[in-house]
C-alpha atoms as a PDB file:
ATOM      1  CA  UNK A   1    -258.413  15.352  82.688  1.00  0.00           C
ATOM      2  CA  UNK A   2    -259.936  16.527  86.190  1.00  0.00           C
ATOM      3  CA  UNK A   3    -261.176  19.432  84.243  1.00  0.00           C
ATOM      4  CA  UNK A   4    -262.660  17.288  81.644  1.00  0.00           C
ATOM      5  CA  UNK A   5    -264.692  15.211  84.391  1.00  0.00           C
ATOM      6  CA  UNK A   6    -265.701  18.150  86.397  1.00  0.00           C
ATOM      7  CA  UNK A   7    -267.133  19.438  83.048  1.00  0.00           C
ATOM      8  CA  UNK A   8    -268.641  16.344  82.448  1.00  0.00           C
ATOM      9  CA  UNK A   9    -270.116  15.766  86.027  1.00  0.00           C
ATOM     10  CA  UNK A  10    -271.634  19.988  85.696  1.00  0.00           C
ATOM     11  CA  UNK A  11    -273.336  19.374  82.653  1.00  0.00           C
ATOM     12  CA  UNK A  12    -275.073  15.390  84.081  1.00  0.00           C
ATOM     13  CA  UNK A  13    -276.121  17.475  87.488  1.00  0.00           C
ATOM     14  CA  UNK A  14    -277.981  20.357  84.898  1.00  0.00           C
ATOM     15  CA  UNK A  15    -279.371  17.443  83.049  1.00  0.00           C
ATOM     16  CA  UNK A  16    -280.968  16.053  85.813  1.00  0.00           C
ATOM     17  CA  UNK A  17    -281.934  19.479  87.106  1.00  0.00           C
ATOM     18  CA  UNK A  18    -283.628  19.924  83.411  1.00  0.00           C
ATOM     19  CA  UNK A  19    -285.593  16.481  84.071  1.00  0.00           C
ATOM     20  CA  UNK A  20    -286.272  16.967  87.399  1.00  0.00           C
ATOM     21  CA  UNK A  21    -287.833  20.413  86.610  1.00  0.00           C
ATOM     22  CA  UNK A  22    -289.775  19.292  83.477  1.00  0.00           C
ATOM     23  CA  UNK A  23    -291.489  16.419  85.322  1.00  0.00           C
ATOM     24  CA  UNK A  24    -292.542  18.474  88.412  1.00  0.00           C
ATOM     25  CA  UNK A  25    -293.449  21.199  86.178  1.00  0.00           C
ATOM     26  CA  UNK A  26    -294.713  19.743  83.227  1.00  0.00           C
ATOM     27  CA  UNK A  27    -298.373  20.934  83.820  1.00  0.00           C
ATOM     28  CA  UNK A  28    -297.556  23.978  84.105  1.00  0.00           C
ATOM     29  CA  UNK A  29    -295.870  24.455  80.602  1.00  0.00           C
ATOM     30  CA  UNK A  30    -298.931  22.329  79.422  1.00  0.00           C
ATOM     31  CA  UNK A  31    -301.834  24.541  80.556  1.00  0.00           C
ATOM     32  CA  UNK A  32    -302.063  27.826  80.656  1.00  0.00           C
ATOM     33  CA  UNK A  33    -305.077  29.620  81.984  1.00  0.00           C
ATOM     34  CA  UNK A  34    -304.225  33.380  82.297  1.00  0.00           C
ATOM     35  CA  UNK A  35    -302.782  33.454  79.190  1.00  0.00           C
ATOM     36  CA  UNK A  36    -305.738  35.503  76.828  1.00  0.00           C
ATOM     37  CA  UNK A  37    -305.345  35.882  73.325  1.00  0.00           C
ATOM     38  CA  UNK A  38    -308.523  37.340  70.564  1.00  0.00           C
ATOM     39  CA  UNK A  39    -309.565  39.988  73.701  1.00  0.00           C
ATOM     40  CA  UNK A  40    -312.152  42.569  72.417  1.00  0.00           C
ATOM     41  CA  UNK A  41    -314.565  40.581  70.325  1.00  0.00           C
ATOM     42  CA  UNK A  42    -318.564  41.855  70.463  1.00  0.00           C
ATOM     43  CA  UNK A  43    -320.578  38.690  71.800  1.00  0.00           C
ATOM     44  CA  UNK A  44    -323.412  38.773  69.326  1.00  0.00           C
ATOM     45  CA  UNK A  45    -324.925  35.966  70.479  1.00  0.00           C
ATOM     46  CA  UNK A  46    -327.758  35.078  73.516  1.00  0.00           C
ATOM     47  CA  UNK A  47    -326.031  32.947  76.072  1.00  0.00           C
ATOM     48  CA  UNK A  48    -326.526  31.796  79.805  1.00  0.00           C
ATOM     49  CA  UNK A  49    -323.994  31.755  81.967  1.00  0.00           C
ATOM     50  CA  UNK A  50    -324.059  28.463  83.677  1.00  0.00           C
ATOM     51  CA  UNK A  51    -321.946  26.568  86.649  1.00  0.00           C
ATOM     52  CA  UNK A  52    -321.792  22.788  86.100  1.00  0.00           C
ATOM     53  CA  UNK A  53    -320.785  20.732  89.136  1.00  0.00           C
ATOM     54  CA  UNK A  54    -317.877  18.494  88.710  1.00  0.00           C
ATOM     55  CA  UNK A  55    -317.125  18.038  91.739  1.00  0.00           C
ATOM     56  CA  UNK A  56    -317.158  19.229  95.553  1.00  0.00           C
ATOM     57  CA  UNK A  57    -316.692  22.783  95.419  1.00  0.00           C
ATOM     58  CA  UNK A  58    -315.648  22.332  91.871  1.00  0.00           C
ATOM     59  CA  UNK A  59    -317.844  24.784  89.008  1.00  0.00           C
ATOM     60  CA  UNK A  60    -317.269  24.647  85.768  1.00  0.00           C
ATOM     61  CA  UNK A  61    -318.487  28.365  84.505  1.00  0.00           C
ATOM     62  CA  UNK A  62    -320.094  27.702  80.915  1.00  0.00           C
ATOM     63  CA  UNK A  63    -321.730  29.096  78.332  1.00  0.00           C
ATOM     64  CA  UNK A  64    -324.958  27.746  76.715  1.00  0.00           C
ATOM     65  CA  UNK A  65    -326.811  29.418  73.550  1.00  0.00           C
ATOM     66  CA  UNK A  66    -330.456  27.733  73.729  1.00  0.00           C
ATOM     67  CA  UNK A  67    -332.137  27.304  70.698  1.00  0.00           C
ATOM     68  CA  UNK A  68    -334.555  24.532  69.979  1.00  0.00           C
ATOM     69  CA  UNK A  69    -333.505  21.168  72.483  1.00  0.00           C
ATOM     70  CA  UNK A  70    -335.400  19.291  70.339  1.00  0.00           C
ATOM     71  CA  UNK A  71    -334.984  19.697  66.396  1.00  0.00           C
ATOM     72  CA  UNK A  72    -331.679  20.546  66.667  1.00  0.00           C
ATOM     73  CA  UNK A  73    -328.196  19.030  67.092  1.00  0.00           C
ATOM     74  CA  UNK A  74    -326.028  20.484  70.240  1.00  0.00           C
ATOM     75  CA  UNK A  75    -322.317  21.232  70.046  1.00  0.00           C
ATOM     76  CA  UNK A  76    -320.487  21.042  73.153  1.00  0.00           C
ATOM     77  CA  UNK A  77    -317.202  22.868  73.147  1.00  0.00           C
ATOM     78  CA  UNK A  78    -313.820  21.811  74.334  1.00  0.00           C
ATOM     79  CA  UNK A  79    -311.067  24.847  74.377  1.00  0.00           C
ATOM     80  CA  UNK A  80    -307.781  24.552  74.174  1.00  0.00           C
ATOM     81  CA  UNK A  81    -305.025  24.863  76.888  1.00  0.00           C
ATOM     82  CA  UNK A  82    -305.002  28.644  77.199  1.00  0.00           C
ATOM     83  CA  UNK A  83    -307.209  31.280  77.925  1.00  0.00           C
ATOM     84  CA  UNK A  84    -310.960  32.240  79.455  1.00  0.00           C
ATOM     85  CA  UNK A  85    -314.500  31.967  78.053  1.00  0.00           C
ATOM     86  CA  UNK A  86    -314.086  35.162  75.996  1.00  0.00           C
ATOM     87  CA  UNK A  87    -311.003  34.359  74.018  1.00  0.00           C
ATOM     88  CA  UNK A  88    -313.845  31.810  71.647  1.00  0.00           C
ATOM     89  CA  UNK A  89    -316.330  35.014  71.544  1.00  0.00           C
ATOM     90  CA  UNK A  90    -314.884  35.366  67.599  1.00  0.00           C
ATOM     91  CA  UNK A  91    -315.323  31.566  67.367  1.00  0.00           C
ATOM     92  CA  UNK A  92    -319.190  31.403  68.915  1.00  0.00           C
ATOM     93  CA  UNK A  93    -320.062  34.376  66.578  1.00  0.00           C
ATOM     94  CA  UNK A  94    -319.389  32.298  63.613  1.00  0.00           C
ATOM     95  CA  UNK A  95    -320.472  29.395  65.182  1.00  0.00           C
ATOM     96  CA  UNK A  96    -324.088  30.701  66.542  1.00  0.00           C
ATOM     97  CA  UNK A  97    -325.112  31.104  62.345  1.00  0.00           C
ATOM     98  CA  UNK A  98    -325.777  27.792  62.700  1.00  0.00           C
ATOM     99  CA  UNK A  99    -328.488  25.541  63.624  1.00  0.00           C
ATOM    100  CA  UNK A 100    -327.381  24.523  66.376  1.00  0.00           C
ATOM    101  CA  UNK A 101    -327.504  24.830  70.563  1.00  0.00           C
ATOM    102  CA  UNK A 102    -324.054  25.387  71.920  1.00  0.00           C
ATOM    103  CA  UNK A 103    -322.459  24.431  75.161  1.00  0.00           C
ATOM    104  CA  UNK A 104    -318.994  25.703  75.756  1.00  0.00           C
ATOM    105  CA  UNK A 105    -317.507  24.858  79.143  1.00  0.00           C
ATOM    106  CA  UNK A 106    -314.333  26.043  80.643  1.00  0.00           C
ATOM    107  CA  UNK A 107    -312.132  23.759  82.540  1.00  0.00           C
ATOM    108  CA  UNK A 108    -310.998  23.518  86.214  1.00  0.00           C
ATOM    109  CA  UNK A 109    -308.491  25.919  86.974  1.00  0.00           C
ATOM    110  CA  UNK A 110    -309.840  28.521  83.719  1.00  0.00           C
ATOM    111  CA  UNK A 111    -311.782  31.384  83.715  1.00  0.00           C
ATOM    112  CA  UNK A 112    -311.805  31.500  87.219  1.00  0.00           C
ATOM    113  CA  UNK A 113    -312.889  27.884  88.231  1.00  0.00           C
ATOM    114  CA  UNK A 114    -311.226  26.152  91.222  1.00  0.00           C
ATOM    115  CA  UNK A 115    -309.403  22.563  90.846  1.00  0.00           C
ATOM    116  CA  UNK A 116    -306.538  21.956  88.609  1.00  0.00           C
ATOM    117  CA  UNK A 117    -306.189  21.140  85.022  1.00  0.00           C
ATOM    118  CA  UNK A 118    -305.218  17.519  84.509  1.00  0.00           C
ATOM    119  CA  UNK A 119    -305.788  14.585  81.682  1.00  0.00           C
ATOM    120  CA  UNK A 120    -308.156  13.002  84.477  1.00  0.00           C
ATOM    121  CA  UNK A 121    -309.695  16.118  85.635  1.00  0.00           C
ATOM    122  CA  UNK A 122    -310.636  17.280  82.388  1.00  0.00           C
ATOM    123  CA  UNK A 123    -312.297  13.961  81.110  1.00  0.00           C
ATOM    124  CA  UNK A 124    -314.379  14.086  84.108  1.00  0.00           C
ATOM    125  CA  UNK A 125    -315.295  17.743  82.931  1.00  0.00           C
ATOM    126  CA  UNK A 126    -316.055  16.703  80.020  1.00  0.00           C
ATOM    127  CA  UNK A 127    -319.029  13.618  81.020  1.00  0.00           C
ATOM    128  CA  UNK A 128    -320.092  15.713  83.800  1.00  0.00           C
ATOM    129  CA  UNK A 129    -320.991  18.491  81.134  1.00  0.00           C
ATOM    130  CA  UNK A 130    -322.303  15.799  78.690  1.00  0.00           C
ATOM    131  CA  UNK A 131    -324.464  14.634  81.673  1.00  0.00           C
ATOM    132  CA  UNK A 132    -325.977  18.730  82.166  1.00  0.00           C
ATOM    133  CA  UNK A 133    -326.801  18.361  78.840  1.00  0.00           C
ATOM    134  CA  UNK A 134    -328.197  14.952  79.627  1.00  0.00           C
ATOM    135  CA  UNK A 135    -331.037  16.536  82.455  1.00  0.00           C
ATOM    136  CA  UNK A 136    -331.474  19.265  80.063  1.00  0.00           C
ATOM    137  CA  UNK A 137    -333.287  16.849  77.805  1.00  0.00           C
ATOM    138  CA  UNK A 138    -330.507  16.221  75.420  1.00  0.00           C
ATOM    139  CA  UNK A 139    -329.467  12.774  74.327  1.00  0.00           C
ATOM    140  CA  UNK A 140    -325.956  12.130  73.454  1.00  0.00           C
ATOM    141  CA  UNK A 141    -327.379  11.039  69.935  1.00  0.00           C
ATOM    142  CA  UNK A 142    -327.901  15.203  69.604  1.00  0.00           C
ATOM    143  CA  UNK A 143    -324.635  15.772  70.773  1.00  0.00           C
ATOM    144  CA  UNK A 144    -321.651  16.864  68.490  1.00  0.00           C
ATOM    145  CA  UNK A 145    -318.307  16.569  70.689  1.00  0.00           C
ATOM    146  CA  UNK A 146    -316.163  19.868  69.459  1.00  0.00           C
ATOM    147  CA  UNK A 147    -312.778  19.966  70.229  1.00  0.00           C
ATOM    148  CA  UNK A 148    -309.901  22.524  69.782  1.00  0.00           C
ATOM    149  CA  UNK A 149    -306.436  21.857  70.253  1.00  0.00           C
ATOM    150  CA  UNK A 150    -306.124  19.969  73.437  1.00  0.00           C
ATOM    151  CA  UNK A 151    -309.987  19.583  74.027  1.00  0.00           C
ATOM    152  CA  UNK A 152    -309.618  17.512  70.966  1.00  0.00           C
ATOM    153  CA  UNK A 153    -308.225  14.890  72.840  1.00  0.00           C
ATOM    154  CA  UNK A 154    -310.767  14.987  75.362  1.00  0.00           C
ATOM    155  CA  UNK A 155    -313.479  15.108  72.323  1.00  0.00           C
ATOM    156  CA  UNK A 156    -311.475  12.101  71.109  1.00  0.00           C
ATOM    157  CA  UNK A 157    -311.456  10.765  75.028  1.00  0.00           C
ATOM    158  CA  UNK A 158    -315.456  10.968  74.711  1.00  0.00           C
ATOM    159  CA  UNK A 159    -316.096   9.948  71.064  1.00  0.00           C
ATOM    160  CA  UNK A 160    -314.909   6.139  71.659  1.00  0.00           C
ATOM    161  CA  UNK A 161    -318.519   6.144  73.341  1.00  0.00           C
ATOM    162  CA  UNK A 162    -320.164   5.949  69.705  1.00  0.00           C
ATOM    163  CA  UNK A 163    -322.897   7.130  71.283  1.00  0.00           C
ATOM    164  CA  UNK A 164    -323.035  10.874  70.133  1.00  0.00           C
ATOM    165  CA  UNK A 165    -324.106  12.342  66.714  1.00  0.00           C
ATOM    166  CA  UNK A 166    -320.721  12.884  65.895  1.00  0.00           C
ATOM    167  CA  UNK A 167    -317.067  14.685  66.355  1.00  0.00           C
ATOM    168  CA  UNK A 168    -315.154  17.563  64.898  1.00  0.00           C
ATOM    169  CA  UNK A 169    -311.433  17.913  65.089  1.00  0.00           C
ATOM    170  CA  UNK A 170    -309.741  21.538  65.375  1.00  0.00           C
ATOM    171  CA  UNK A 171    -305.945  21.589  64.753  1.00  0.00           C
ATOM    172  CA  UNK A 172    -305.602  18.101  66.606  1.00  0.00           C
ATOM    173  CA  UNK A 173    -302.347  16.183  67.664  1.00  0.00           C
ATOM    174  CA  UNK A 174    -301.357  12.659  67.695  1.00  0.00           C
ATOM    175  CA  UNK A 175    -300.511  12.783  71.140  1.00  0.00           C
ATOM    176  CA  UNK A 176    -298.950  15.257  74.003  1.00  0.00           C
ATOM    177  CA  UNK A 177    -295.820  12.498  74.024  1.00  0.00           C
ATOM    178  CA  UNK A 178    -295.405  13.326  70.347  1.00  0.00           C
ATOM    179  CA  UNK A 179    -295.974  16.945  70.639  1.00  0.00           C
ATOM    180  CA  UNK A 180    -293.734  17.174  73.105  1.00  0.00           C
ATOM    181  CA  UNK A 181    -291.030  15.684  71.264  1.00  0.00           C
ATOM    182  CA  UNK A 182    -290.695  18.381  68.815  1.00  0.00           C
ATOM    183  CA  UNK A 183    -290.182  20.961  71.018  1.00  0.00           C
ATOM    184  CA  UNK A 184    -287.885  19.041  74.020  1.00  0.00           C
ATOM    185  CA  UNK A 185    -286.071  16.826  71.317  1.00  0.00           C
ATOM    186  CA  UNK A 186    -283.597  16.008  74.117  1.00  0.00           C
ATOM    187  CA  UNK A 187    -285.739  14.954  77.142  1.00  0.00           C
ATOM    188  CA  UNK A 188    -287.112  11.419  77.625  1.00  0.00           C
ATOM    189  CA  UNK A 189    -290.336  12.274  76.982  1.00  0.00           C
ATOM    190  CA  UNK A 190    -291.761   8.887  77.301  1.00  0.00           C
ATOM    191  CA  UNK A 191    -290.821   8.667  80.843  1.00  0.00           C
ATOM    192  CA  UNK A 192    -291.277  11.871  81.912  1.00  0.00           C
ATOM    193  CA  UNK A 193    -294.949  13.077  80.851  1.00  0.00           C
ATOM    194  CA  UNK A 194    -297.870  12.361  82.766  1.00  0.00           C
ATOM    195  CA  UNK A 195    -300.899  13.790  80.697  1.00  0.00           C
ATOM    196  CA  UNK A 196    -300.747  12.330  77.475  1.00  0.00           C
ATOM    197  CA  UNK A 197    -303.988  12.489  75.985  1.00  0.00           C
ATOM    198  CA  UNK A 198    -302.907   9.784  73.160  1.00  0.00           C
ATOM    199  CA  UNK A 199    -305.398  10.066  70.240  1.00  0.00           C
ATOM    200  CA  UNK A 200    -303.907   8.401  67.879  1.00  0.00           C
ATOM    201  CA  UNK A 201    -304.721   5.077  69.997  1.00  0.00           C
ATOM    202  CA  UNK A 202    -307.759   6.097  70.197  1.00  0.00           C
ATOM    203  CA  UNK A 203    -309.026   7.353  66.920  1.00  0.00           C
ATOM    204  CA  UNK A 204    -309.523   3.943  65.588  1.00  0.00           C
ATOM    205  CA  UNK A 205    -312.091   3.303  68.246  1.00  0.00           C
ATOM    206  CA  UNK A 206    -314.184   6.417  66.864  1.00  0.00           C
ATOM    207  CA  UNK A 207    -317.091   4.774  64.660  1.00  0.00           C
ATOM    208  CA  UNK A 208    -319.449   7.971  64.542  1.00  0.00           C
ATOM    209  CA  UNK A 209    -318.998  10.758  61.758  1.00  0.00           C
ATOM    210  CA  UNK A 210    -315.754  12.646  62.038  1.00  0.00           C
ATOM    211  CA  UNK A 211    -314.898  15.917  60.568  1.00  0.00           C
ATOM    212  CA  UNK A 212    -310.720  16.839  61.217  1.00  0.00           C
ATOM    213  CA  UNK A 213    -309.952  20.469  60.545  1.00  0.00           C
ATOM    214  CA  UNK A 214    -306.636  21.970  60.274  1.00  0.00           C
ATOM    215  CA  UNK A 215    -304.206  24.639  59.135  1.00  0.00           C
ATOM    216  CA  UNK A 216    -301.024  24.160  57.032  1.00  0.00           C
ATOM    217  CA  UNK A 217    -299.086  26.679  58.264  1.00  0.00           C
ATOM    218  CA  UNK A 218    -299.557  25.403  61.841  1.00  0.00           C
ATOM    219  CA  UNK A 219    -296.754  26.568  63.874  1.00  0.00           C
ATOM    220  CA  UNK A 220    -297.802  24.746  66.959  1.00  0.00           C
ATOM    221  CA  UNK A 221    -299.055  21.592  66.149  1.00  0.00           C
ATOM    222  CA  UNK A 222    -298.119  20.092  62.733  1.00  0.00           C
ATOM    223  CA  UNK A 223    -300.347  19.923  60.150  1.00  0.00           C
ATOM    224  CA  UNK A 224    -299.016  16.190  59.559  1.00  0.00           C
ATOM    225  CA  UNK A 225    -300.414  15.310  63.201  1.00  0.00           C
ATOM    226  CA  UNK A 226    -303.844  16.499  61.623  1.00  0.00           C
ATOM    227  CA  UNK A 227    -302.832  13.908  58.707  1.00  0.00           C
ATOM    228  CA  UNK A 228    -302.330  11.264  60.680  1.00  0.00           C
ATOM    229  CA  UNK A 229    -305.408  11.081  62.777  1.00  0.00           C
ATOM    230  CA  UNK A 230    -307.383  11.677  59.390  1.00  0.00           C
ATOM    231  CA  UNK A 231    -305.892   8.904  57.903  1.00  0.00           C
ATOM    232  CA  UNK A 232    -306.341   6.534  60.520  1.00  0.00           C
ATOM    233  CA  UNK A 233    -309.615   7.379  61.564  1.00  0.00           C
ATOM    234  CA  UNK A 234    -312.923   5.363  60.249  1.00  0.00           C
ATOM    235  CA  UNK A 235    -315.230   6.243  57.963  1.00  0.00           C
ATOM    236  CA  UNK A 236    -317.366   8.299  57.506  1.00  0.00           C
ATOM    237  CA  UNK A 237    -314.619  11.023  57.867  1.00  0.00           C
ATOM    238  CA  UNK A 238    -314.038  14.148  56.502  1.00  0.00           C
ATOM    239  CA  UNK A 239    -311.730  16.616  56.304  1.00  0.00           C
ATOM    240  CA  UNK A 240    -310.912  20.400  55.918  1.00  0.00           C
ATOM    241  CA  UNK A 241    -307.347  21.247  55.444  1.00  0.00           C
ATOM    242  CA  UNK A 242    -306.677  24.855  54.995  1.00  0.00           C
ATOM    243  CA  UNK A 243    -303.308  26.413  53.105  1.00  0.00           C
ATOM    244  CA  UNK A 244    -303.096  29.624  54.705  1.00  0.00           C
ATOM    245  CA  UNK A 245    -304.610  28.566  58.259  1.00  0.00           C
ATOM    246  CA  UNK A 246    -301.794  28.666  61.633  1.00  0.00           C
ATOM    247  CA  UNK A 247    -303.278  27.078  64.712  1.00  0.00           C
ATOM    248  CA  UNK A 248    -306.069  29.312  65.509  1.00  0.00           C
ATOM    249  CA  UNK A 249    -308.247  28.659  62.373  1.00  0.00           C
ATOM    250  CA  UNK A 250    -309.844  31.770  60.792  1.00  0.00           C
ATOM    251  CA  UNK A 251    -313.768  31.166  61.180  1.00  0.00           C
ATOM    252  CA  UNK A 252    -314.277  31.875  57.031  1.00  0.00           C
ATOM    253  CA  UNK A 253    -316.801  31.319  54.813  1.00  0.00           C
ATOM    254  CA  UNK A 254    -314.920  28.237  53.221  1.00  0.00           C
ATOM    255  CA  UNK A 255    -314.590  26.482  56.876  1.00  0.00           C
ATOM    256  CA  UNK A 256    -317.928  27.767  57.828  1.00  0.00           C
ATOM    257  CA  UNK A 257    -319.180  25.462  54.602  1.00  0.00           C
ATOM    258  CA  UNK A 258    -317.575  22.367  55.992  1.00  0.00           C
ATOM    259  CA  UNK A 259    -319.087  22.908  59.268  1.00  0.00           C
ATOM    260  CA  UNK A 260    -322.446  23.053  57.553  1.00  0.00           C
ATOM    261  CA  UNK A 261    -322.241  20.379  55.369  1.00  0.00           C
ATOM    262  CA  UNK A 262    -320.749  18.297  58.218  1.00  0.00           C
ATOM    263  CA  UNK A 263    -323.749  18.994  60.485  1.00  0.00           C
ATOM    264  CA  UNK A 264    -326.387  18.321  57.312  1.00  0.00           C
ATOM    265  CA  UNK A 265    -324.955  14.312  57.137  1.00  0.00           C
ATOM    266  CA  UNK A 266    -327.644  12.123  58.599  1.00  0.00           C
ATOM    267  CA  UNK A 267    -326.046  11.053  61.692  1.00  0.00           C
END
């Protein structure tokens, strides 16, 4: 019996060591800067490098491919939680064939910024790059919020405004809580997580266009999640659901079509 409660007692203390780790370190599994993935890519695109302020001291180095400020619509781009600027170069390629100006910013703490990443901190990104684009001459009624993975829960963050042209959707989730869930099936996630960009709250706010793209064979954010916010968001919606598509959505000719077609609607 003593060896039963020692047992016992071990495996509490490296559950609370587990917990005690997760929430101090919780960020840290969440974003991941350094980590660079789709290296190599040709830019084939005109761009300006650009530093928006955020904050004292704080930068945000960022992208923007000028076109015409005034006919046409302007995409601003929200990455996802890994990675540098040049890991979208395959994504702007594709991207840049359309009519559109382009703004892709790179958080605090990426691609070399200072500040950490945070839910907070990266809203505030977020409005003070919508406000560049603001003194630039561009009305948030030209504005198309773009977000991809986790930046679509800032997009989704920004979109409640109903005050831009409209939203688009890459591989989106429900919620960090419920992402977290799948993988940490044994932690109280509920009490533990402090960044929980919770979208699925939120989408029913959301009362400009919305276009919600996603892969099937998603291996890091269910395809359901994708689903979900569909289903629950308001019309008009739209939707691209891929068969063959993981997280990182191939840039084809078939989801290049949607993006058009999405961009065409009279918003």
């Amino acid at each position: 019996m003593k060896y039963f409660y020692i047992a016992i007692t071990s495996i509490f203390l490296a559950y609370i060591i587990v917990l005690l780790f997760t929430y101090f370190y919780q960020r840290n599994l969440l974003y991941h800067p350094s980590e660079n993935n789709y290296q190599g890519d040709n830019i084939n695109f005109n761009y300006q490098e650009i530093f928006i302020d955020v904050e004292e001291n704080i930068k945000l180095k960022s992208w923007f491919i000028k076109k015409d400020l005034k006919n046409l619509k302007t995409i601003i781009f929200f990455h996802g939680n890994a990675g540098d600027l040049t890991n979208r170069i395959h994504k702007l390629n594709e991207l840049n064939k359309l009519d559109v100006n382009i703004l892709i910013i790179s958080w605090r703490g990426f691609s070399g910024n200072l500040g950490k990443p945070t839910e907070k901190n990266l809203y505030q990104d977020a409005k003070k790059s919508v406000e560049w684009l603001n003194k630039s001459g561009i009305e948030k009624k030209n504005i198309i919020l773009y977000g991809e993975s986790l930046g679509t829960g800032v997009a989704t963050e920004l979109g409640q405004e109903n005050s831009f042209a409209g939203i688009i959707l890459e591989s989106p989730f429900t919620s960090i809580a419920n992402a977290a869930k799948i993988y940490y099936p044994y932690l109280p996630i509920d009490l533990l997580i402090k960044d929980r960009y919770d979208s699925i709250k939120k989408i029913k706010n959301i009362k400009i266009p919305i276009l919600v793209m996603h892969g099937k064979k998603d291996d890091v954010v269910p395809f359901k999640m994708g689903v979900e916010l569909f289903e629950m968001a308001n019309q008009p919606k739209y939707s691209y659901f891929s068969e063959n598509d993981d997280h990182m959505m191939e840039f084809n000719d078939q989801l290049m079509n949607y993006l058009k077609k999405f961009l065409v609607f009279d918003t």
